[in-house]
Protein backbone atom coordinates (compact mmCIF):
# COMPACT_ATOMS: atom_id res chain seq x y z
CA UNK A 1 109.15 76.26 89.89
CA UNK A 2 107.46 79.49 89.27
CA UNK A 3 105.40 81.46 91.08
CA UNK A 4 102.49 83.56 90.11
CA UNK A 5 102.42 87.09 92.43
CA UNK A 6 100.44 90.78 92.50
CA UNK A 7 102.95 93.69 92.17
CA UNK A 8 100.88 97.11 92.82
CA UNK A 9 103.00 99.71 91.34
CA UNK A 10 102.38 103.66 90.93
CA UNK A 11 100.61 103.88 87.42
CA UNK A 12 103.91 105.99 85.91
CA UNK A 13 106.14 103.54 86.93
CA UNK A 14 104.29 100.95 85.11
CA UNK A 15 103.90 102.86 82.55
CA UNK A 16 107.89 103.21 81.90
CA UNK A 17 108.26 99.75 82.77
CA UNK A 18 106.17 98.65 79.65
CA UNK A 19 107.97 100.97 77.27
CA UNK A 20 111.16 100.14 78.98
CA UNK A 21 110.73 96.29 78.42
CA UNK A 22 108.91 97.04 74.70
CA UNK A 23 112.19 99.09 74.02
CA UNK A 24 114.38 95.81 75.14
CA UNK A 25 111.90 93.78 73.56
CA UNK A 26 111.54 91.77 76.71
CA UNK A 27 108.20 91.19 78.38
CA UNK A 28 107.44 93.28 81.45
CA UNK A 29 108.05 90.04 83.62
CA UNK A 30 111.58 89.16 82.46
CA UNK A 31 111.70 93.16 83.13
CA UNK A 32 110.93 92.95 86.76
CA UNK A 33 112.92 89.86 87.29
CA UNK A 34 115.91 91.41 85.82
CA UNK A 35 115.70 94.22 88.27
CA UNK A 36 114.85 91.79 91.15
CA UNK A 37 117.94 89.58 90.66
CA UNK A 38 120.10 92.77 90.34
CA UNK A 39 118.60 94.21 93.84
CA UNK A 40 119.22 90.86 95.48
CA UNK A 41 122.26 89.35 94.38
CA UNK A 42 125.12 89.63 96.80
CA UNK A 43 127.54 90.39 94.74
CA UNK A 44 128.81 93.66 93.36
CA UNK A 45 130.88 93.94 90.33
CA UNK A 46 133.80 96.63 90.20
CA UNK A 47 131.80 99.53 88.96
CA UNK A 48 129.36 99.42 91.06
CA UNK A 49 131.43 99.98 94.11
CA UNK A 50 131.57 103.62 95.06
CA UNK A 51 135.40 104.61 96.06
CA UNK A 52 135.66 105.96 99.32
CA UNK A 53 136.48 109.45 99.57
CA UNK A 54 138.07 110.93 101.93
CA UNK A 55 137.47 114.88 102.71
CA UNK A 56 140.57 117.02 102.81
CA UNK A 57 142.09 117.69 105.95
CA UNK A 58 142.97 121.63 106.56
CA UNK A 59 146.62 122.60 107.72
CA UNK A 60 145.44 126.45 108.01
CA UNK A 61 147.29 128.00 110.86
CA UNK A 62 147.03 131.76 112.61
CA UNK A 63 144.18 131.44 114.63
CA UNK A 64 140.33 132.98 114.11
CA UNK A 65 139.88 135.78 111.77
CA UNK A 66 140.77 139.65 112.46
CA UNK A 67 138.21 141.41 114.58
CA UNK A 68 137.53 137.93 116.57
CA UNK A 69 138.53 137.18 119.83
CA UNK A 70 136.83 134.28 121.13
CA UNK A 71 133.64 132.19 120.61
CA UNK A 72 131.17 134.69 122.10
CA UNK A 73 132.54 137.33 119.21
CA UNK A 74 131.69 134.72 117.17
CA UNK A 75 128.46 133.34 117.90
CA UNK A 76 127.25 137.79 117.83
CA UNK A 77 128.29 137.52 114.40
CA UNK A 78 126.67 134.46 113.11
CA UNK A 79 123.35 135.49 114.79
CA UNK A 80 123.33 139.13 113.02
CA UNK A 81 123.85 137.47 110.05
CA UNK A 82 121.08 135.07 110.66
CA UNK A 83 118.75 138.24 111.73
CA UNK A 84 119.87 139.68 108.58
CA UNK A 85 119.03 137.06 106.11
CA UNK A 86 115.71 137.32 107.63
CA UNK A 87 115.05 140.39 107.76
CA UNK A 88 115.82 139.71 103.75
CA UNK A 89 113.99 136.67 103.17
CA UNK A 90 116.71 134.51 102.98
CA UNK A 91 117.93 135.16 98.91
């Protein structure tokens, strides 16, 4: 059976709908259902599962950078930076 429903969409939208479902030569219904069945069906087919990446690990050893002794040295740094970049607007 088939139901009869108001869809309020932004005015562009519908807009590209329309020449979107002209284009397919489809009717702006069988548009919208189309996308509806595609946004609710459970399954996914192979290309539209993302892969999972995983970030790279770093194996960097010899400790902070020259100049730095601990996290206090550290944290001075950042923050004259940061008082820096505003001084210059941030560009």
């Amino acid at each position: 059976m088939i139901k009869r429903t108001t869809v309020r969409l932004p005015a562009e939208l519908l807009k590209k709908a329309q020449r979107k479902a002209a284009a397919e030569n489809k009717t702006l219904t069988g548009l919208m259902e189309e996308g509806l069945r595609y946004v609710v069906a459970d399954k996914q087919t192979a290309s539209d599962k993302r892969e999972r990446i995983m970030p790279r690990v770093s194996t960097a050893t010899g400790g902070p950078a020259p100049g730095i002794r601990s996290f206090k040295d550290l944290q001075e740094i950042e923050d004259l930076e940061y008082i820096e970049k505003l001084r210059k607007g941030f560009k």
